[in-house]
PDB file of N, CA and C in Angstrom:
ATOM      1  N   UNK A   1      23.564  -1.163  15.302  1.00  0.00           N
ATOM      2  CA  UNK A   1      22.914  -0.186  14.439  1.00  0.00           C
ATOM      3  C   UNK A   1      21.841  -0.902  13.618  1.00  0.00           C
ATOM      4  N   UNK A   2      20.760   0.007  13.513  1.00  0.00           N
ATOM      5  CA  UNK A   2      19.754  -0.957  12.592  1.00  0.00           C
ATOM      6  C   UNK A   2      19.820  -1.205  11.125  1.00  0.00           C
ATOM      7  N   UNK A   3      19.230  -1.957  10.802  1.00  0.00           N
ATOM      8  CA  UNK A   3      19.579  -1.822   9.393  1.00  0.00           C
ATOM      9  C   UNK A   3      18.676  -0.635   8.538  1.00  0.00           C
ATOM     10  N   UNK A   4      19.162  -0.353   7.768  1.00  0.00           N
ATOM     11  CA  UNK A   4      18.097   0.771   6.956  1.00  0.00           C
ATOM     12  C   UNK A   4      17.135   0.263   6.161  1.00  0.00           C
ATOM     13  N   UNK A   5      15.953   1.295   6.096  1.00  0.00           N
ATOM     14  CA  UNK A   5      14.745   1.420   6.230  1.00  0.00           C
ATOM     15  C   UNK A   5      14.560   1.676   4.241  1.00  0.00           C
ATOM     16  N   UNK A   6      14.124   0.710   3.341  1.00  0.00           N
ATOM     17  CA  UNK A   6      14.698   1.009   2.058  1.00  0.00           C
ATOM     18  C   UNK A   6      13.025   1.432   1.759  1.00  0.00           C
ATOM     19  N   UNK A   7      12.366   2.353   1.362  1.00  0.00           N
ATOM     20  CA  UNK A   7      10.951   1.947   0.448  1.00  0.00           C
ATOM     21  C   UNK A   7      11.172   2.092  -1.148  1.00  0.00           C
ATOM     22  N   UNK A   8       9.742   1.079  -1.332  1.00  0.00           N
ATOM     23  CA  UNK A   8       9.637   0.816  -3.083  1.00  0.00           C
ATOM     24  C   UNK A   8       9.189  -0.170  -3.653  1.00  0.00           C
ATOM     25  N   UNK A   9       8.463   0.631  -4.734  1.00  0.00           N
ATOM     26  CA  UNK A   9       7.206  -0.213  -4.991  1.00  0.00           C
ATOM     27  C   UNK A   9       7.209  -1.807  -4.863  1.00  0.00           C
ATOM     28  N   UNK A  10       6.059  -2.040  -4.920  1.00  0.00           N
ATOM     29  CA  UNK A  10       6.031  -3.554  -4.915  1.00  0.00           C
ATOM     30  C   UNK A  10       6.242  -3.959  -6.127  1.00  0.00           C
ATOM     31  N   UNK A  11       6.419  -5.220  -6.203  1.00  0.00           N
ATOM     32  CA  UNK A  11       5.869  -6.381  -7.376  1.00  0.00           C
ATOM     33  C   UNK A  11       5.269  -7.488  -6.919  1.00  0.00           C
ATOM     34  N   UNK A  12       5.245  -8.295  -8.066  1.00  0.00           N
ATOM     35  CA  UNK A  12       4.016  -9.353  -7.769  1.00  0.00           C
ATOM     36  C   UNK A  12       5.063 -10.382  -6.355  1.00  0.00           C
ATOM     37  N   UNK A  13       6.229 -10.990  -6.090  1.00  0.00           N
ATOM     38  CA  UNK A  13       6.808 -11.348  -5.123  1.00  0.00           C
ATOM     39  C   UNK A  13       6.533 -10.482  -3.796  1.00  0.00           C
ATOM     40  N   UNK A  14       6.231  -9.889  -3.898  1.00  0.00           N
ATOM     41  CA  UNK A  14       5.892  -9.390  -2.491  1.00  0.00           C
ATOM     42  C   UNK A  14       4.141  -8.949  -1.980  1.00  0.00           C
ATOM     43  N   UNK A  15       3.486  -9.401  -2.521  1.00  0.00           N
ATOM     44  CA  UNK A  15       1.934  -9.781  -2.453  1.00  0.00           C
ATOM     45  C   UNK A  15       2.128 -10.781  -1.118  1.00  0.00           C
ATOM     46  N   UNK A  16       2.635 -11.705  -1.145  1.00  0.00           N
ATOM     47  CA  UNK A  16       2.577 -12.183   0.155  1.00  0.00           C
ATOM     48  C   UNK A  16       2.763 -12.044   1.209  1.00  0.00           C
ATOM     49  N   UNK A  17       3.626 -10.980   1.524  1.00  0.00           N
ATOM     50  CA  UNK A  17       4.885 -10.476   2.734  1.00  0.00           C
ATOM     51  C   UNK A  17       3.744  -9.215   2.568  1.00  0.00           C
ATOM     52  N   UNK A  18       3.156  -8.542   1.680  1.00  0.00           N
ATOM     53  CA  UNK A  18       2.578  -7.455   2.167  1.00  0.00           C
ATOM     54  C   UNK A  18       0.702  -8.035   3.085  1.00  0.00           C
ATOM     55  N   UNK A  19       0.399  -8.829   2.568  1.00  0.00           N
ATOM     56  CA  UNK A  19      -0.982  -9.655   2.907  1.00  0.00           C
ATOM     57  C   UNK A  19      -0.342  -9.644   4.131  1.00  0.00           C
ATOM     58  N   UNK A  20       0.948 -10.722   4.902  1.00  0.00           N
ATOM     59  CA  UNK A  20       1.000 -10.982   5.906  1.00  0.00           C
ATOM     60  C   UNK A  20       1.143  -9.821   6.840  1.00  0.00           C
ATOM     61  N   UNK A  21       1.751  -8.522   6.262  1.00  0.00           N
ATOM     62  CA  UNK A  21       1.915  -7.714   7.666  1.00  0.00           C
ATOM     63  C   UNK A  21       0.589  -7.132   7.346  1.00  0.00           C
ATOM     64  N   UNK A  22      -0.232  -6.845   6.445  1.00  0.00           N
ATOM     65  CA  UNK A  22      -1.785  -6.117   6.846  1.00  0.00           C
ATOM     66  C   UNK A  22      -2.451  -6.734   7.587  1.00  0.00           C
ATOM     67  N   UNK A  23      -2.238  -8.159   7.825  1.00  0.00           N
ATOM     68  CA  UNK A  23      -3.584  -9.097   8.782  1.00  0.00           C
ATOM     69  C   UNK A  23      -3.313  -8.464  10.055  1.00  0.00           C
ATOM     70  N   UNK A  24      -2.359  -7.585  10.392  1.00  0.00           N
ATOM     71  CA  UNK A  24      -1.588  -7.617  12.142  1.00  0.00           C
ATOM     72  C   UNK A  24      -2.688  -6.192  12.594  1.00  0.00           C
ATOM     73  N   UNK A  25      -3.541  -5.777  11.797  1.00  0.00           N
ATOM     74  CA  UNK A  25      -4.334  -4.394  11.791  1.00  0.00           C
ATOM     75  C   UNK A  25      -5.959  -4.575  11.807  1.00  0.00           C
ATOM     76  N   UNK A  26      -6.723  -3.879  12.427  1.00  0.00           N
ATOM     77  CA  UNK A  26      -8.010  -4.217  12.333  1.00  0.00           C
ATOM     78  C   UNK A  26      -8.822  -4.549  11.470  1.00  0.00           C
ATOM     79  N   UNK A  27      -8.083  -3.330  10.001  1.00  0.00           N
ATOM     80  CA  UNK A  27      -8.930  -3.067   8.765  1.00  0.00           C
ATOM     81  C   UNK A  27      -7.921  -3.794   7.652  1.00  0.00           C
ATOM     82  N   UNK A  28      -7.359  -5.021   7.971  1.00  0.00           N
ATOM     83  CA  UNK A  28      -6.922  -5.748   7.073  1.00  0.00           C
ATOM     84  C   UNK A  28      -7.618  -6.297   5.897  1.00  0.00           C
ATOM     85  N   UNK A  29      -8.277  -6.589   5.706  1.00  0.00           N
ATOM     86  CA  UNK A  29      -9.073  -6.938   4.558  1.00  0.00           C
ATOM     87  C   UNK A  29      -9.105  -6.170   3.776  1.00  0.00           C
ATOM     88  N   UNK A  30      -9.208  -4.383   3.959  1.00  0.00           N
ATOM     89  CA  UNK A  30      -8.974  -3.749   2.881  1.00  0.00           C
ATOM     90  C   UNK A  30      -7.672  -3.241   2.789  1.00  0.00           C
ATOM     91  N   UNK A  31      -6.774  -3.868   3.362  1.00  0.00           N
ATOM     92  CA  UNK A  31      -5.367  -3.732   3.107  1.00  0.00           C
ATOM     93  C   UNK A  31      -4.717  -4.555   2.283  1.00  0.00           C
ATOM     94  N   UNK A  32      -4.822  -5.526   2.385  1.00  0.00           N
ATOM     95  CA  UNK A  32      -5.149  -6.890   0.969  1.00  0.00           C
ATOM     96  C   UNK A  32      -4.430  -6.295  -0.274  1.00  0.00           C
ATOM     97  N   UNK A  33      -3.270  -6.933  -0.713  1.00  0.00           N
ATOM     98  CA  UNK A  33      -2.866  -6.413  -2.230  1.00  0.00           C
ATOM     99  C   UNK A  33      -3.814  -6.583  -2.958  1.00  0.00           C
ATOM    100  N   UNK A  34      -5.030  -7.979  -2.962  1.00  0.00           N
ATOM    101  CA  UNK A  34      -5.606  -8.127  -3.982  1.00  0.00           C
ATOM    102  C   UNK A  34      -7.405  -6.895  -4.046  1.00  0.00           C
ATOM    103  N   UNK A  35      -7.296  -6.768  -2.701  1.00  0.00           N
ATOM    104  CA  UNK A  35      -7.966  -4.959  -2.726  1.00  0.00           C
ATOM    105  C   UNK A  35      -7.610  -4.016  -3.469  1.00  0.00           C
ATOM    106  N   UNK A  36      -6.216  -3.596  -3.787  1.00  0.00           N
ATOM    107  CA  UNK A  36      -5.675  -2.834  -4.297  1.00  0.00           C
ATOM    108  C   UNK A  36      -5.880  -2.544  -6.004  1.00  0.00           C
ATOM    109  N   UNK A  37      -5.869  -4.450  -6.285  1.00  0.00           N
ATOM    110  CA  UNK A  37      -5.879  -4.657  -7.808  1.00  0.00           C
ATOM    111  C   UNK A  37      -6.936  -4.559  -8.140  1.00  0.00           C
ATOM    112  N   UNK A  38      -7.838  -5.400  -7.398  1.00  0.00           N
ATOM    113  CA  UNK A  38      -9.557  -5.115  -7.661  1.00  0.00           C
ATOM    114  C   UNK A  38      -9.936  -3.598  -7.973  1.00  0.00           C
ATOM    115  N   UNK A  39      -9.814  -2.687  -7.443  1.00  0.00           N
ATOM    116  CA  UNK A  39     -10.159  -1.027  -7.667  1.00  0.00           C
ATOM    117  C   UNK A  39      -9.228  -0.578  -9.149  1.00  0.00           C
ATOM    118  N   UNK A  40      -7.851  -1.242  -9.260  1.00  0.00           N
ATOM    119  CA  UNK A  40      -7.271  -0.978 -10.287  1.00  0.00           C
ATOM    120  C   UNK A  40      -7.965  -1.182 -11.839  1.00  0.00           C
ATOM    121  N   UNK A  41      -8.121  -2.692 -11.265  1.00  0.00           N
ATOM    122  CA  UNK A  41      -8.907  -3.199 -12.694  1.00  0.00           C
ATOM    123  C   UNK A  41     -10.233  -2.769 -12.500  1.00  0.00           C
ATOM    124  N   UNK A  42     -11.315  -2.910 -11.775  1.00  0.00           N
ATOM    125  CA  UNK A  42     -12.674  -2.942 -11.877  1.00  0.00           C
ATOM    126  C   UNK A  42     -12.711  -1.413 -12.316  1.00  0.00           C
ATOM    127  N   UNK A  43     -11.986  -0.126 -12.175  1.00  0.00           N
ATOM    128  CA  UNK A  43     -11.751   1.313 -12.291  1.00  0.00           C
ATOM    129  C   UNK A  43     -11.026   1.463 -13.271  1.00  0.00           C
ATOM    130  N   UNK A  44     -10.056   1.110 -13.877  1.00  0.00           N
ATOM    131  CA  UNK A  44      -8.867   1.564 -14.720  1.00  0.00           C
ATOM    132  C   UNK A  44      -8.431   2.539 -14.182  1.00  0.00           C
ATOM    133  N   UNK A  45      -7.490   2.144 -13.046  1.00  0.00           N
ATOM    134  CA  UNK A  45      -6.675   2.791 -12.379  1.00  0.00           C
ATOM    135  C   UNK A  45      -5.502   1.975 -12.112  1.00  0.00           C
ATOM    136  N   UNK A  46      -4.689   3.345 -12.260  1.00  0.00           N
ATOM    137  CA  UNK A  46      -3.303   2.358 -11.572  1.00  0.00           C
ATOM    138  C   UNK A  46      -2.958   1.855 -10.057  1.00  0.00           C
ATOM    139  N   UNK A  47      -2.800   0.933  -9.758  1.00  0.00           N
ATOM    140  CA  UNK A  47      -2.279   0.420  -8.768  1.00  0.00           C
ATOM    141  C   UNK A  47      -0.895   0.892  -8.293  1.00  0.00           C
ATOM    142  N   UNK A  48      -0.479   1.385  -7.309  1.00  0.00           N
ATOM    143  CA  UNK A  48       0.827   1.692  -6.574  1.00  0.00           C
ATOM    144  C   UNK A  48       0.816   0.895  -5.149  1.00  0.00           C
ATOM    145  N   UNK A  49       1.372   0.114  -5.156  1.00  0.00           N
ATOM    146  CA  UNK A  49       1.807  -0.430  -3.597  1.00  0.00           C
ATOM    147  C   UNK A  49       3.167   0.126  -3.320  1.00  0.00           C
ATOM    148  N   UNK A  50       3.683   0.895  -2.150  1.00  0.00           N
ATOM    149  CA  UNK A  50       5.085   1.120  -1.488  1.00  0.00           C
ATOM    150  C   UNK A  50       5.140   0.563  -0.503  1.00  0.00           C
ATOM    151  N   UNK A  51       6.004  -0.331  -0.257  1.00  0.00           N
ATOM    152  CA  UNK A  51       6.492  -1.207   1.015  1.00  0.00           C
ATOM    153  C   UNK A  51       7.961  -0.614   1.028  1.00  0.00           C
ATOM    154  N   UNK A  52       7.570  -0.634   2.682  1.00  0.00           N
ATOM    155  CA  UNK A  52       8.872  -0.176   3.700  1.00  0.00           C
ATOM    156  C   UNK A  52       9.952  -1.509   3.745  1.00  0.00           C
ATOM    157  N   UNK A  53      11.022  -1.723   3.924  1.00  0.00           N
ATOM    158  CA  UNK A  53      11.513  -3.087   4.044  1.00  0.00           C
ATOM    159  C   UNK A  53      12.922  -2.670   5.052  1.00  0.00           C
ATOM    160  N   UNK A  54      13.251  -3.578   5.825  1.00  0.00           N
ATOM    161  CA  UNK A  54      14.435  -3.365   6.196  1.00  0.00           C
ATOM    162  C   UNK A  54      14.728  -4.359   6.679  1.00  0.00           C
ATOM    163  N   UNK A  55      16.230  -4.934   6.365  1.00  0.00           N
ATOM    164  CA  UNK A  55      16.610  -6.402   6.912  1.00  0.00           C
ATOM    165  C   UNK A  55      15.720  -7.366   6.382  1.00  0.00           C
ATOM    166  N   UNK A  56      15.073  -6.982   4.922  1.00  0.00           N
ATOM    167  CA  UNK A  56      14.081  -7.927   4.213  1.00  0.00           C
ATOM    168  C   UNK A  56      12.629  -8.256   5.079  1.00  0.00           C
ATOM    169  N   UNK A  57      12.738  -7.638   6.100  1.00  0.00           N
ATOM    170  CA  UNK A  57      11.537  -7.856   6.840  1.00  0.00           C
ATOM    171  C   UNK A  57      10.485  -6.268   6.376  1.00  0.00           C
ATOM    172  N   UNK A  58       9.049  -6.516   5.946  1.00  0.00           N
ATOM    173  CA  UNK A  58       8.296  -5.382   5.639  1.00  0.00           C
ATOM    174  C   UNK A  58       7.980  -4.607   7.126  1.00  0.00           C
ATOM    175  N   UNK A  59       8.019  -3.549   7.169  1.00  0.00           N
ATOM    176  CA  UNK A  59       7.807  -2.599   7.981  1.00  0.00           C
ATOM    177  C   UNK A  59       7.077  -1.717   8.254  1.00  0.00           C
ATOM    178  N   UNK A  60       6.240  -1.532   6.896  1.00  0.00           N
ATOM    179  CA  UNK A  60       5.353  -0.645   6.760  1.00  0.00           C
ATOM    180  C   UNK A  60       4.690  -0.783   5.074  1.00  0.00           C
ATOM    181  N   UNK A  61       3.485  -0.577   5.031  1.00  0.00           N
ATOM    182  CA  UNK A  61       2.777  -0.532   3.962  1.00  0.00           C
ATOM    183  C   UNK A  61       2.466   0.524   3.353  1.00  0.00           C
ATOM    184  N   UNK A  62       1.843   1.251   2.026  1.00  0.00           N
ATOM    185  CA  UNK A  62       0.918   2.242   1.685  1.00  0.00           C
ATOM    186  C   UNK A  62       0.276   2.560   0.173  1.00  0.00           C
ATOM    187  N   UNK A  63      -0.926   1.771   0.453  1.00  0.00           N
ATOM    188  CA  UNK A  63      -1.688   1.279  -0.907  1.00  0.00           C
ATOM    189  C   UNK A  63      -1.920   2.604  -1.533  1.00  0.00           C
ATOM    190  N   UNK A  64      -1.856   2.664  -2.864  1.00  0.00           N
ATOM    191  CA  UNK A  64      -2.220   3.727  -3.360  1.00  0.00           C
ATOM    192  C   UNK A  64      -2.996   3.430  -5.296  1.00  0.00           C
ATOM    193  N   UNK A  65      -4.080   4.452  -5.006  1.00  0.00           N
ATOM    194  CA  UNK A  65      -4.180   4.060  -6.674  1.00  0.00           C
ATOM    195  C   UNK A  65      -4.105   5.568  -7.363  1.00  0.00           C
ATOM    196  N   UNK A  66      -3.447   5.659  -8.897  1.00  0.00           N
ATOM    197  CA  UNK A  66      -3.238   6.978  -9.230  1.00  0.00           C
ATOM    198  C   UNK A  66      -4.287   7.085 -10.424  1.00  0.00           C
ATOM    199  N   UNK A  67      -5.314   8.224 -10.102  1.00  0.00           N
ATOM    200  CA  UNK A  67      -6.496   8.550 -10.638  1.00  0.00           C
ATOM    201  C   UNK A  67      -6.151   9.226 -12.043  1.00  0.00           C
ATOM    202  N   UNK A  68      -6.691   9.191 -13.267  1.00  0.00           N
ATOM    203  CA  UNK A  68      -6.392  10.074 -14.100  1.00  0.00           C
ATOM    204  C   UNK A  68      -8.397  10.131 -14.433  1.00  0.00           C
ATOM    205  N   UNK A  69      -8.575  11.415 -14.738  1.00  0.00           N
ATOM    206  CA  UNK A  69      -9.895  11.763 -14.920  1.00  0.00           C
ATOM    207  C   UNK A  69     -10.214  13.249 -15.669  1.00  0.00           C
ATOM    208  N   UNK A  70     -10.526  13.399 -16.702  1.00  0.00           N
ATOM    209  CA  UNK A  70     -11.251  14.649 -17.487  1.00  0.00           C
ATOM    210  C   UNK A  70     -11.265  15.590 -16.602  1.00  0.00           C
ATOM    211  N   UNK A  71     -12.339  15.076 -15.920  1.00  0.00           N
ATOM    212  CA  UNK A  71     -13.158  15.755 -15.123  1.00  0.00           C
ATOM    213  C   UNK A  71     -12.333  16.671 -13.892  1.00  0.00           C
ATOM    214  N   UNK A  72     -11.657  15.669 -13.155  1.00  0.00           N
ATOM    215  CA  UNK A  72     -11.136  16.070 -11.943  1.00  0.00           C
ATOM    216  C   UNK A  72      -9.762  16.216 -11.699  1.00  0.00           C
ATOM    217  N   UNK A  73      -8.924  15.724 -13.244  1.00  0.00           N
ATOM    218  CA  UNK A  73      -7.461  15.381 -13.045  1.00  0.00           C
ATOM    219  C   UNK A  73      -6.832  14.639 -12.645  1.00  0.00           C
ATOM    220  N   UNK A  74      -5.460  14.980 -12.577  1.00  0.00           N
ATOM    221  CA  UNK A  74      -4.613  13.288 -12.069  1.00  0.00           C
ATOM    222  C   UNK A  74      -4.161  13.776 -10.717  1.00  0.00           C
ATOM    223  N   UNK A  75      -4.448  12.382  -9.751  1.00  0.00           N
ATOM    224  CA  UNK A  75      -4.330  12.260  -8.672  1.00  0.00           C
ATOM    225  C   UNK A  75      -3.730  11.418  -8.128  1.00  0.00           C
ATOM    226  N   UNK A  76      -2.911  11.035  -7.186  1.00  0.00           N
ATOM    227  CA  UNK A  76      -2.607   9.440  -6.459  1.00  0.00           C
ATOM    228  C   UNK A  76      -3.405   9.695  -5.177  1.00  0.00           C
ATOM    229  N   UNK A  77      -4.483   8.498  -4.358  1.00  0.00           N
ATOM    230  CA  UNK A  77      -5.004   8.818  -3.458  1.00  0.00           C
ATOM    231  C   UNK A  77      -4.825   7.182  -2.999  1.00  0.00           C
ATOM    232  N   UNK A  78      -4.501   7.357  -1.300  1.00  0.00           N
ATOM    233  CA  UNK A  78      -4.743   5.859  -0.920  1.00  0.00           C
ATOM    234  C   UNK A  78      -6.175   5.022  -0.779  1.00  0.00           C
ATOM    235  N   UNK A  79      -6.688   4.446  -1.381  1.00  0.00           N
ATOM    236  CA  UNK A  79      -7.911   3.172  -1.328  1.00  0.00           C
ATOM    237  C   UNK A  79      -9.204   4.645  -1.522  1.00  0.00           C
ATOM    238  N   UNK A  80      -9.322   5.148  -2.955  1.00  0.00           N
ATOM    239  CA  UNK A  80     -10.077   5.659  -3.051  1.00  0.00           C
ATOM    240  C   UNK A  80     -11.542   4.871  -2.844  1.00  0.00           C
ATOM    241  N   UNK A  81     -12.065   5.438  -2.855  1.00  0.00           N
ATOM    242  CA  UNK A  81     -13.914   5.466  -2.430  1.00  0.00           C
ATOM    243  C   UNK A  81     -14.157   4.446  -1.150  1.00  0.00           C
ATOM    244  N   UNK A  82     -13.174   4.377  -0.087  1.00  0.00           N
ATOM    245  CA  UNK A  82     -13.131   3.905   0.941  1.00  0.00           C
ATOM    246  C   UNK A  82     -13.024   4.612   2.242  1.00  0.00           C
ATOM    247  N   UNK A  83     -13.767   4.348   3.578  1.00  0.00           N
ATOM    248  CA  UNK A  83     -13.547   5.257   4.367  1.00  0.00           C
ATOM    249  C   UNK A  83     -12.086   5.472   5.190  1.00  0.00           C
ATOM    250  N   UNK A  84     -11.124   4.793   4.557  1.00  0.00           N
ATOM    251  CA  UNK A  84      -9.663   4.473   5.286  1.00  0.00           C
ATOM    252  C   UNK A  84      -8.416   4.458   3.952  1.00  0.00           C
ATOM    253  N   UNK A  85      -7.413   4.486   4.508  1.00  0.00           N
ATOM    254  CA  UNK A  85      -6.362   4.321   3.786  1.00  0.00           C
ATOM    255  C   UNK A  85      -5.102   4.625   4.696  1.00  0.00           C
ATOM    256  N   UNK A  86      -4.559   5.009   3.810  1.00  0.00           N
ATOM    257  CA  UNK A  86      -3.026   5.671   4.427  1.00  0.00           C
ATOM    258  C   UNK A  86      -1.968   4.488   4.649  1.00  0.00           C
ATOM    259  N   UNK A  87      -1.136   5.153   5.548  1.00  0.00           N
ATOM    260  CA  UNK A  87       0.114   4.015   5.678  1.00  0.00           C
ATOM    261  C   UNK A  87      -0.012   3.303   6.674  1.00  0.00           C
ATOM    262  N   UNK A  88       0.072   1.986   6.967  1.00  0.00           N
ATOM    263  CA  UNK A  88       0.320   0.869   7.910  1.00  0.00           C
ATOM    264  C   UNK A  88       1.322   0.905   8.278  1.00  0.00           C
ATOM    265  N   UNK A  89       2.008   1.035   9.515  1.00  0.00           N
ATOM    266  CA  UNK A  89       3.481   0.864  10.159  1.00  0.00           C
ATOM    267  C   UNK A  89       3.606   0.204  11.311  1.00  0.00           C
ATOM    268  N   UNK A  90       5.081  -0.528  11.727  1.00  0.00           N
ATOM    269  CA  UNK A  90       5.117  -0.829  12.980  1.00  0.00           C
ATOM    270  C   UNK A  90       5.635  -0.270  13.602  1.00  0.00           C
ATOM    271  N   UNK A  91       5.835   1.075  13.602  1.00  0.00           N
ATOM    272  CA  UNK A  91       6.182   1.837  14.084  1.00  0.00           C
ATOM    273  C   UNK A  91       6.241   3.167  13.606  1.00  0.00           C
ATOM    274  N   UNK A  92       5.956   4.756  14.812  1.00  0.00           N
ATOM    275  CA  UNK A  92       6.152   5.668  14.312  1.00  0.00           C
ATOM    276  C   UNK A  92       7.301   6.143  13.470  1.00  0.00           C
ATOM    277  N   UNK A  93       8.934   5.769  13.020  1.00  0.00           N
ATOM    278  CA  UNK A  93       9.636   6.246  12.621  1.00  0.00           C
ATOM    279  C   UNK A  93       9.313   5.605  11.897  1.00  0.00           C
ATOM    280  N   UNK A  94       8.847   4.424  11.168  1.00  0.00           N
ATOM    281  CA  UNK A  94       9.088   4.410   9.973  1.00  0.00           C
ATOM    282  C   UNK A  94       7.089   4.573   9.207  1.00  0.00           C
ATOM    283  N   UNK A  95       6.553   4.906   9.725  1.00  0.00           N
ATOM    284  CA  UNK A  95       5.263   5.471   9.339  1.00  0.00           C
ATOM    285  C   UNK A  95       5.978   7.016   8.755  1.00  0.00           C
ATOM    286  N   UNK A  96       7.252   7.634   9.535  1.00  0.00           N
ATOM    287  CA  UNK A  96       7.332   8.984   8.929  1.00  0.00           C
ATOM    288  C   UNK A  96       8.142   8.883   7.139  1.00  0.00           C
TER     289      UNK A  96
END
């Protein structure tokens, strides 16, 4: 039986384990935790990373930053003002 599939947020210990499974993807570079922080800070936005984990091995990624704005309201959107985002997986069941 496999082991289960736990998600939740990151912290700073897992910046590395998440870098290593984004390089395995075309558009790794903007998968990059330190992508994530850059838009956080350079924006004043919050940063959300959720990593998939199971058997301590990452499984799946999904960068997110949560928008608060006058103008437009509060939002969580993955890698705003970028043409990509969403979730990284190695697989369809755990992409769901």
């Amino acid at each position: 039986m496999p082991a289960p599939l736990e998600v939740r947020r990151t912290t700073p210990a897992d910046r590395g384990p998440w870098n290593a499974f984004a390089d395995q993807f075309p558009d790794a570079l903007y998968l990059q935790h330190q992508w994530l922080d850059l838009i956080a800070d350079t924006l004043r936005h919050e940063a959300i990373g959720l990593v998939a984990e199971s058997a301590g091995n990452v499984r799946g990624i999904l960068p997110l930053i949560r928008i608060r704005s006058r103008t437009f309201g509060h939002m969580i959107v993955s890698l705003p003002f970028l043409n990509l985002g969403g979730v990284r997986a190695d697989s369809e069941a755990t992409e769901k």
